[in-house]
N, C-alpha and C. Protein backbone atom coordinates (compact mmCIF):
# COMPACT_ATOMS: atom_id res chain seq x y z
N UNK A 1 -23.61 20.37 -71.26
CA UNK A 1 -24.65 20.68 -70.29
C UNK A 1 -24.05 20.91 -68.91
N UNK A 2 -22.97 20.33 -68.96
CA UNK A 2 -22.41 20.00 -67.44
C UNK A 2 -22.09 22.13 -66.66
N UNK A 3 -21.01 22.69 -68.10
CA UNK A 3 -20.66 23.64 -68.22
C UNK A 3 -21.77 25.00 -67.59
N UNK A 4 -22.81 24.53 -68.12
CA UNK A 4 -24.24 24.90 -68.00
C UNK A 4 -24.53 25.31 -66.81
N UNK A 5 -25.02 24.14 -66.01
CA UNK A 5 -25.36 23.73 -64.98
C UNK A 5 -24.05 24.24 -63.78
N UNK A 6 -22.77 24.30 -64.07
CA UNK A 6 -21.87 24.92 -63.48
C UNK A 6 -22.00 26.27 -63.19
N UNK A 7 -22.18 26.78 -64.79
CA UNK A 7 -22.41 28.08 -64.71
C UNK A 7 -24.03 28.91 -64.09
N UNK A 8 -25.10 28.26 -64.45
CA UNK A 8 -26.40 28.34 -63.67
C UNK A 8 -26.25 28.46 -62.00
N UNK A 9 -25.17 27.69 -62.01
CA UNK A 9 -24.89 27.70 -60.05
C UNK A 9 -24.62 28.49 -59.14
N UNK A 10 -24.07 29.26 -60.42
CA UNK A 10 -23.28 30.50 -59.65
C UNK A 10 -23.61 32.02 -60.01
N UNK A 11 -24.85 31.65 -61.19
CA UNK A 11 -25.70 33.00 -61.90
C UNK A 11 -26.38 33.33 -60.84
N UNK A 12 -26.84 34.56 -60.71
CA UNK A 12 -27.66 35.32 -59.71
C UNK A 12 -28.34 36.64 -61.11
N UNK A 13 -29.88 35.87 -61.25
CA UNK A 13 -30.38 37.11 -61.88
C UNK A 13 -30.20 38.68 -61.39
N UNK A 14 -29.63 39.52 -62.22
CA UNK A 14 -29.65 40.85 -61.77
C UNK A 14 -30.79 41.80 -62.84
N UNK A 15 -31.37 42.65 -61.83
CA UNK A 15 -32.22 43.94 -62.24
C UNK A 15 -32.04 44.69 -63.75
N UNK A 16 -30.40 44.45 -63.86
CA UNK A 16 -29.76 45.24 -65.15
C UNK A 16 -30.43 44.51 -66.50
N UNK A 17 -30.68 43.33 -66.36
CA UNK A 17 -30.63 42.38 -67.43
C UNK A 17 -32.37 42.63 -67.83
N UNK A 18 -32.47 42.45 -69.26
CA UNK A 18 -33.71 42.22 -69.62
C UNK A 18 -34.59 41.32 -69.01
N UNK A 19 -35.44 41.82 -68.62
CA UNK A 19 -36.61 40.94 -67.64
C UNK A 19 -36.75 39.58 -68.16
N UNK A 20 -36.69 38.26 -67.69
CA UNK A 20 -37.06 37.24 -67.54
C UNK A 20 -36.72 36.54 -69.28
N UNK A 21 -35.36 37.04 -69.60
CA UNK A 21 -34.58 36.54 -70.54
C UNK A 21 -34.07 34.89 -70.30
N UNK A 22 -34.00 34.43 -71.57
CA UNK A 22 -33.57 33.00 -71.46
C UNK A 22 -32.46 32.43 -70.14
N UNK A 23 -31.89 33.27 -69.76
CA UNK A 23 -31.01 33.06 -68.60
C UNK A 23 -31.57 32.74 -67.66
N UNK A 24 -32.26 34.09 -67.06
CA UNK A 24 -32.98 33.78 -66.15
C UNK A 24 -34.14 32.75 -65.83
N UNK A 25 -34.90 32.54 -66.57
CA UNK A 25 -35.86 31.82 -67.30
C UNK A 25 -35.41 30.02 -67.27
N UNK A 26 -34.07 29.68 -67.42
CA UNK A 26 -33.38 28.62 -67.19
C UNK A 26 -33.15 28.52 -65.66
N UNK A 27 -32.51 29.67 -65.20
CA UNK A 27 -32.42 29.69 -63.79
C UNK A 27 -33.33 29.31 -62.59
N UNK A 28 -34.52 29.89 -62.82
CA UNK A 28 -35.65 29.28 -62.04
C UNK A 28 -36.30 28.20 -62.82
N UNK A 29 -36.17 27.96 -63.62
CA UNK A 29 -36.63 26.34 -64.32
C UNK A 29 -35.86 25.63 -63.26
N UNK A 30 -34.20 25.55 -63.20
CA UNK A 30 -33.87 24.80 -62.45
C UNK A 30 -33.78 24.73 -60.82
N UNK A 31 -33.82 26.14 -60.29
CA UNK A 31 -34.01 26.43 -58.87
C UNK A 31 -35.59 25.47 -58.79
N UNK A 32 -36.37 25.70 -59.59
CA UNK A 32 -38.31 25.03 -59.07
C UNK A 32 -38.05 23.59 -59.08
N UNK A 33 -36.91 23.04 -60.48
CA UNK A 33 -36.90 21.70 -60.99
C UNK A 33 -36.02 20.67 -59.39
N UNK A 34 -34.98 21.33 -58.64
CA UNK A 34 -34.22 21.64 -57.89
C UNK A 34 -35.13 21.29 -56.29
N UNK A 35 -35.96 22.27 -56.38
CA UNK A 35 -36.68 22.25 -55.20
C UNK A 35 -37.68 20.96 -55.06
N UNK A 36 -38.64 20.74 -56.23
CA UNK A 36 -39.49 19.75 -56.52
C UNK A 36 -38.74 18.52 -56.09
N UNK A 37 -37.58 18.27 -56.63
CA UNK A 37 -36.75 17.16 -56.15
C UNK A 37 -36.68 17.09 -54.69
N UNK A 38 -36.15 17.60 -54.13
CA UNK A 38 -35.51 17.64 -52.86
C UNK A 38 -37.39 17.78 -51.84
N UNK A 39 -38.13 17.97 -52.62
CA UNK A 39 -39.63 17.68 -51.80
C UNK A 39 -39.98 16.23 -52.10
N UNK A 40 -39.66 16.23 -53.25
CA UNK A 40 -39.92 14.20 -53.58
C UNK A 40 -39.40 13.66 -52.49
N UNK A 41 -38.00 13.99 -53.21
CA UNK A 41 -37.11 13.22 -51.98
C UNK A 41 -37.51 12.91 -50.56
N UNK A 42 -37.96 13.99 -49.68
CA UNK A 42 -38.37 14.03 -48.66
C UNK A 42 -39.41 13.55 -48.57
N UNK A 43 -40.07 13.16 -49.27
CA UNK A 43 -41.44 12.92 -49.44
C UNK A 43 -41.61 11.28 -48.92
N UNK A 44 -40.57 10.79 -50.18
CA UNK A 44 -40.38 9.48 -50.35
C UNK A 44 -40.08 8.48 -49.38
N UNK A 45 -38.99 9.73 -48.13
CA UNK A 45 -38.27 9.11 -47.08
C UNK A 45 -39.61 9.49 -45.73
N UNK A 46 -40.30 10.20 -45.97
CA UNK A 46 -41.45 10.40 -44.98
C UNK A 46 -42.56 8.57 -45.27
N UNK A 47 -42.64 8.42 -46.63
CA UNK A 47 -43.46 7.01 -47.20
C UNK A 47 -42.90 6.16 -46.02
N UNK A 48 -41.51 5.75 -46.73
CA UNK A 48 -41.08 4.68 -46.04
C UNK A 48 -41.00 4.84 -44.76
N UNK A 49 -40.82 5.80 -43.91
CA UNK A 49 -40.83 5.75 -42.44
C UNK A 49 -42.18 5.41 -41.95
N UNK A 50 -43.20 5.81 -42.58
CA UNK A 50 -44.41 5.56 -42.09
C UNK A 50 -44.88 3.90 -42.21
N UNK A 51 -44.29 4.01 -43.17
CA UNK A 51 -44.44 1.88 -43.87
C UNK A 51 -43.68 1.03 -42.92
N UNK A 52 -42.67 1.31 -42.25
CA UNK A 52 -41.93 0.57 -41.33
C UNK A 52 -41.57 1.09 -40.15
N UNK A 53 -43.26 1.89 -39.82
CA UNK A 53 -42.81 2.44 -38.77
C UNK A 53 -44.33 1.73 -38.12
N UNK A 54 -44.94 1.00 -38.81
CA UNK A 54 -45.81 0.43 -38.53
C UNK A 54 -45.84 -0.91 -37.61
N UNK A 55 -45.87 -0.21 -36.37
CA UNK A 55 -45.75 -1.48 -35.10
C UNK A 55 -46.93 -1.26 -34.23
N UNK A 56 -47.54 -2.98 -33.75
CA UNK A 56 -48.31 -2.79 -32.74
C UNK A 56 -47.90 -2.56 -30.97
N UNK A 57 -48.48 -0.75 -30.96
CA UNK A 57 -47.26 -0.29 -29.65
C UNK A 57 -48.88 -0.69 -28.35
N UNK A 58 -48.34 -1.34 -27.24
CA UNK A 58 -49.68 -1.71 -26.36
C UNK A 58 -49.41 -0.75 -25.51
N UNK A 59 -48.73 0.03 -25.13
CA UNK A 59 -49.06 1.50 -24.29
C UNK A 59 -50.17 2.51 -24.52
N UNK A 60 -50.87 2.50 -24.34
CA UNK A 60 -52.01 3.67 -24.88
C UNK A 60 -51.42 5.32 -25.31
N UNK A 61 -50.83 5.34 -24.23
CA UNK A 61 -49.86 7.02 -24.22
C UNK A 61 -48.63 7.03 -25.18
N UNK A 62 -48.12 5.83 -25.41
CA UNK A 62 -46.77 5.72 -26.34
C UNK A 62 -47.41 5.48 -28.06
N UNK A 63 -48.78 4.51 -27.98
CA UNK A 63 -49.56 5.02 -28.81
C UNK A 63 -50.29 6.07 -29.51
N UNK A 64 -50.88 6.46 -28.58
CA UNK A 64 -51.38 7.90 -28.72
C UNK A 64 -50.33 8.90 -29.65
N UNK A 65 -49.18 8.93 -29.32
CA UNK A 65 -47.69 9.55 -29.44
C UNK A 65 -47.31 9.65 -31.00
N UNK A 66 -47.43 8.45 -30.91
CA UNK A 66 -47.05 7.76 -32.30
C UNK A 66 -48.58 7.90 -33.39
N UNK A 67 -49.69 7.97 -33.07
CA UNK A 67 -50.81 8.90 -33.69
C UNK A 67 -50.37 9.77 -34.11
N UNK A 68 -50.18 10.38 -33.73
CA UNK A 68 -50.06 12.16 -33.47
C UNK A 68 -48.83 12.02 -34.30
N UNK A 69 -47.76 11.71 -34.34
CA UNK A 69 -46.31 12.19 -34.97
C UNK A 69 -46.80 11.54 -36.58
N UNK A 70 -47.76 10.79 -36.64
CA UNK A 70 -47.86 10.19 -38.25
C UNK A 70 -48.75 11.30 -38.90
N UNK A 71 -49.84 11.21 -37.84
CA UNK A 71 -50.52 12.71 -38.49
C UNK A 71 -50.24 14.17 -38.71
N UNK A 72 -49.04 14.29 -37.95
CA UNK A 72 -47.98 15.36 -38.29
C UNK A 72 -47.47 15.49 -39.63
N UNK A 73 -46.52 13.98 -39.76
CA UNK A 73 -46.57 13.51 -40.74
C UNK A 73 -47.23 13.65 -42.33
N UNK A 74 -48.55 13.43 -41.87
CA UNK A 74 -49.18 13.19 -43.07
C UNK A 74 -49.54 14.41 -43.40
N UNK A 75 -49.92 15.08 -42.83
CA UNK A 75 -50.28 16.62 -42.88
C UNK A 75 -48.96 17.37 -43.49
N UNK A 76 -47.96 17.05 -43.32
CA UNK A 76 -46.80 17.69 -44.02
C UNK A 76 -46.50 17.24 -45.57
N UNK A 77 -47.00 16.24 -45.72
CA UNK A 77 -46.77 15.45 -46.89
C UNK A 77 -48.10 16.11 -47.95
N UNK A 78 -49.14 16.23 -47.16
CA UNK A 78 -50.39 17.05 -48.09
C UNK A 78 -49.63 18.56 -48.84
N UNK A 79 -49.03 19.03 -47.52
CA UNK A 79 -48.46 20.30 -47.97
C UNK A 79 -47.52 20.53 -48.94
N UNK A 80 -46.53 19.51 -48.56
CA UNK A 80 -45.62 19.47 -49.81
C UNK A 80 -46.49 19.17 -50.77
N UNK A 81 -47.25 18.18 -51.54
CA UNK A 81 -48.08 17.51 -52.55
C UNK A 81 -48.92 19.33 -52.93
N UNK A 82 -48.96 19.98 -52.39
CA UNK A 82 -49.89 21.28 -52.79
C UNK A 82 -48.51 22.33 -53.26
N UNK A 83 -47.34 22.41 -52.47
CA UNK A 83 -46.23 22.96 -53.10
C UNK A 83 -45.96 22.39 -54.71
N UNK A 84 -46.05 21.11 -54.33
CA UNK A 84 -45.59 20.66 -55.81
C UNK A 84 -46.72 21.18 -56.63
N UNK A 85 -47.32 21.01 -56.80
CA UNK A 85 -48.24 21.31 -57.68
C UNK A 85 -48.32 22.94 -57.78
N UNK A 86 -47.68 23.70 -56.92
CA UNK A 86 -47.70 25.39 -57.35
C UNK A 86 -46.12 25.24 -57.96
N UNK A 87 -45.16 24.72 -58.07
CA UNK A 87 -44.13 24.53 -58.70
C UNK A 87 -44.08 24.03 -59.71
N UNK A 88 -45.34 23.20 -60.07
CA UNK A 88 -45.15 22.50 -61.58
C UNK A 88 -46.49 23.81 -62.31
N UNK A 89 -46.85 24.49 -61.71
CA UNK A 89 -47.54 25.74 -62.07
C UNK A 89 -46.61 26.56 -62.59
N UNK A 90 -45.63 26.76 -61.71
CA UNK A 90 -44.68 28.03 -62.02
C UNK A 90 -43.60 27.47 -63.80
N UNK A 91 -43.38 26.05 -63.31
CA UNK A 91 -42.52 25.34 -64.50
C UNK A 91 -43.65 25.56 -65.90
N UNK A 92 -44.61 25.33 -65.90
CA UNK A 92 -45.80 25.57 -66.71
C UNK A 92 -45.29 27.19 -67.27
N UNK A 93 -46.03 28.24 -66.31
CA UNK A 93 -45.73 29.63 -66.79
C UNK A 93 -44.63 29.80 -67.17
N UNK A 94 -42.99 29.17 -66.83
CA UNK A 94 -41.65 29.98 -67.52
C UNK A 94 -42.13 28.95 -69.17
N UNK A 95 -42.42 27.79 -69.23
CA UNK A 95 -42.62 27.27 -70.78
C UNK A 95 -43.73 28.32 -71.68
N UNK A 96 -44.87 28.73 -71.15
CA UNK A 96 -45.74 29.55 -71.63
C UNK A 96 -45.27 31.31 -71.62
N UNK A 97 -44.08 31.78 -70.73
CA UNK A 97 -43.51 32.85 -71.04
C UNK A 97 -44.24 33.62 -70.02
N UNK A 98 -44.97 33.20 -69.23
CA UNK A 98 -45.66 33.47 -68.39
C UNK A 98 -45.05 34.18 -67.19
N UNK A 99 -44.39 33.73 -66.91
CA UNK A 99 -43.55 33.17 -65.00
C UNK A 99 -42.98 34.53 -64.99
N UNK A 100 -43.04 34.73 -63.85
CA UNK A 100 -42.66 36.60 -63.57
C UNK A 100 -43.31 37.61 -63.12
N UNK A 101 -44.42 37.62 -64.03
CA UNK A 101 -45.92 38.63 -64.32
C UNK A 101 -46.55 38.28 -63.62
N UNK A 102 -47.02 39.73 -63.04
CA UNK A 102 -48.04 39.51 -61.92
C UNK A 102 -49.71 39.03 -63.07
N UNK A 103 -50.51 38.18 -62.12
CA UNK A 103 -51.37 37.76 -62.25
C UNK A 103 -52.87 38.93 -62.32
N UNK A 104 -52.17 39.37 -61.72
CA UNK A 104 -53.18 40.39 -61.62
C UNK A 104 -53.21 41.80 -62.30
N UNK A 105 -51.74 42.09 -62.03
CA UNK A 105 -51.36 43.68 -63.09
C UNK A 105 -50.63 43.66 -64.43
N UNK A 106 -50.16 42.44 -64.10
CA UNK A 106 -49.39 42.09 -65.61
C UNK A 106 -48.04 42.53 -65.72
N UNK A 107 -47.85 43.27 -64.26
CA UNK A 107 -46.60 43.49 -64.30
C UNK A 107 -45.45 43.14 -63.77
N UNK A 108 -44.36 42.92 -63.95
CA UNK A 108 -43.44 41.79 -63.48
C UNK A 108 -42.78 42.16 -62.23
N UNK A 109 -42.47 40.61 -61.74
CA UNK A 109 -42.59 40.53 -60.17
C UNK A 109 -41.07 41.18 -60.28
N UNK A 110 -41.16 41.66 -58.81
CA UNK A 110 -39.64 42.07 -58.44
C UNK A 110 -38.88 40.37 -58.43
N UNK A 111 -37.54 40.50 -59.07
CA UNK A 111 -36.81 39.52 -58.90
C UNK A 111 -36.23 39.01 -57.13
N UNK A 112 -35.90 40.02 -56.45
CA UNK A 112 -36.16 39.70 -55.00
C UNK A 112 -36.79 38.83 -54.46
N UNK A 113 -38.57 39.13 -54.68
CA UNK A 113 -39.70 38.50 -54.46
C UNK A 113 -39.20 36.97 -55.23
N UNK A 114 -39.34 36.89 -56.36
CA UNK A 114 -39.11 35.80 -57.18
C UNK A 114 -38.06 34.90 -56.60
N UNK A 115 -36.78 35.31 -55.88
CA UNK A 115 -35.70 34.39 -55.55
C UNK A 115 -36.19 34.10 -54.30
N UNK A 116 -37.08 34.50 -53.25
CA UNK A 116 -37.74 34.80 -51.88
C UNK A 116 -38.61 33.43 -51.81
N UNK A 117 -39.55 33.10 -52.99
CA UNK A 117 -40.98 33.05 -53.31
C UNK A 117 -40.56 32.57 -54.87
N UNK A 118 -40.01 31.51 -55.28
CA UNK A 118 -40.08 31.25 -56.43
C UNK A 118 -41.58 31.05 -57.22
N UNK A 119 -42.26 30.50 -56.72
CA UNK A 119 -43.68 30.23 -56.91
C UNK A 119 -44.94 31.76 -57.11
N UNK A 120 -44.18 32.84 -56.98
CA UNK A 120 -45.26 33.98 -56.84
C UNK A 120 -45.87 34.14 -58.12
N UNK A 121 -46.86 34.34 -57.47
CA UNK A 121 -47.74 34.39 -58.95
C UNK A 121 -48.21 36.46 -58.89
N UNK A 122 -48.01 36.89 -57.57
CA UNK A 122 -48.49 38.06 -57.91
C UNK A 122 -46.86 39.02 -57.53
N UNK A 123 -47.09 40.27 -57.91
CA UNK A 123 -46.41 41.33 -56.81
C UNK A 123 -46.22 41.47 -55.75
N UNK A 124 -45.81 42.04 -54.82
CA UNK A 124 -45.75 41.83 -53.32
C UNK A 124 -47.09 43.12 -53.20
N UNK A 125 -46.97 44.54 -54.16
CA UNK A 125 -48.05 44.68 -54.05
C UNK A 125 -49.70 44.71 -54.05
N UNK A 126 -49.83 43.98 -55.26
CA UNK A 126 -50.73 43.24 -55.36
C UNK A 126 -50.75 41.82 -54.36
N UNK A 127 -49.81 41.47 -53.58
CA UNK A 127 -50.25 40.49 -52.75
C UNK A 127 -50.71 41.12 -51.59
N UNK A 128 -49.66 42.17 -51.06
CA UNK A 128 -50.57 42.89 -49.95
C UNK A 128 -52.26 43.62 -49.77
N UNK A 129 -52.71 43.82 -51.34
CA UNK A 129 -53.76 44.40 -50.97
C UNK A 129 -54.81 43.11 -51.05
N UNK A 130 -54.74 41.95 -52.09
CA UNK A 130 -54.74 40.78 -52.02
C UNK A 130 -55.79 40.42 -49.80
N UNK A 131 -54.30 40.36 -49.31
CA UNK A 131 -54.54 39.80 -48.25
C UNK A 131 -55.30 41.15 -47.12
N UNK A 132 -54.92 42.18 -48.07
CA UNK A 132 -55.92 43.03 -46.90
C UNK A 132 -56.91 42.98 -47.13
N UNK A 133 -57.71 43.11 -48.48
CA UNK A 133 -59.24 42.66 -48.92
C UNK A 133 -59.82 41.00 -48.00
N UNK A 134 -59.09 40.29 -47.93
CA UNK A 134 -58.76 39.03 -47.57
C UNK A 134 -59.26 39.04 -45.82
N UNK A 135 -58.90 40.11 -45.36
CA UNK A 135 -58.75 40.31 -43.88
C UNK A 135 -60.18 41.07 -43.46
N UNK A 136 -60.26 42.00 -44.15
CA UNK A 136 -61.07 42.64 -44.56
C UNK A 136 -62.26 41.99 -44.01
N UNK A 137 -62.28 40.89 -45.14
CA UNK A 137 -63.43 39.78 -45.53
C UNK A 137 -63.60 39.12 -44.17
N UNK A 138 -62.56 38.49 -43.87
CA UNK A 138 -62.63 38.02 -42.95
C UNK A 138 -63.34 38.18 -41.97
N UNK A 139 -62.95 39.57 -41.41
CA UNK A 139 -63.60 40.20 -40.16
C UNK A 139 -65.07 40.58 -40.19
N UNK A 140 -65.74 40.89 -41.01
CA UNK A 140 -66.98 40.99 -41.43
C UNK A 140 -68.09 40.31 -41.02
């Protein structure tokens, strides 16, 4: 496995290769498996700072301060917790054969996009019209 994982390190899916072949397919398994970690991780070390960062401060303004930087905080930690969960989406679609294909046209994402945006679920063109309908809406 070790050999593997050596060699995965230094693979770079190319265009030439049959679309979203076992190679590749391993490759972003472990780039998502890879990333998920390193958001735990961070995650974990955001917990504990907040757990022992818990002091009664009697400044109102140095208080206030320390509000605000936890709710920073916490608000970053929601985000990651919503990443993860579009990453254990994407780990889902490469097991179901899924991961690649646009959602919408069925047709497979540019690998670019994919190393950019591991998590894409659409095309870049189908994401652009996506967000112009989106804008669209908006303004209305």
């Amino acid at each position: 496995m070790d050999g593997m994982d050596i060699d995965m390190k230094e693979y770079v899916p190319d265009a030439s290769e049959d679309f979203m072949n076992e190679r590749q397919k391993d490759f972003f398994r472990m780039r998502l498996n890879d990333w998920k970690n390193d958001i735990l991780r961070e995650s974990q070390e955001t917990v504990s700072t907040l757990q022992n960062d818990t002091r009664n401060v009697p400044d109102a303004a140095d208080r206030a301060s320390e509000e605000t930087d936890r709710a920073i905080e916490l608000r970053t930690r929601d985000r990651q917790r919503k990443l993860i969960c579009k990453i254990d989406s994407a780990l889902r679609r490469i097991d179901e054969g899924e991961y690649g294909y646009c959602e919408h046209t069925g047709d497979p994402i540019n690998l670019r996009r994919l190393m950019a945006r591991p998590t894409a679920t659409l095309s870049l063109e189908a994401q652009e019209s996506h967000e112009r309908k989106e804008k669209v809406y908006r303004e209305e």
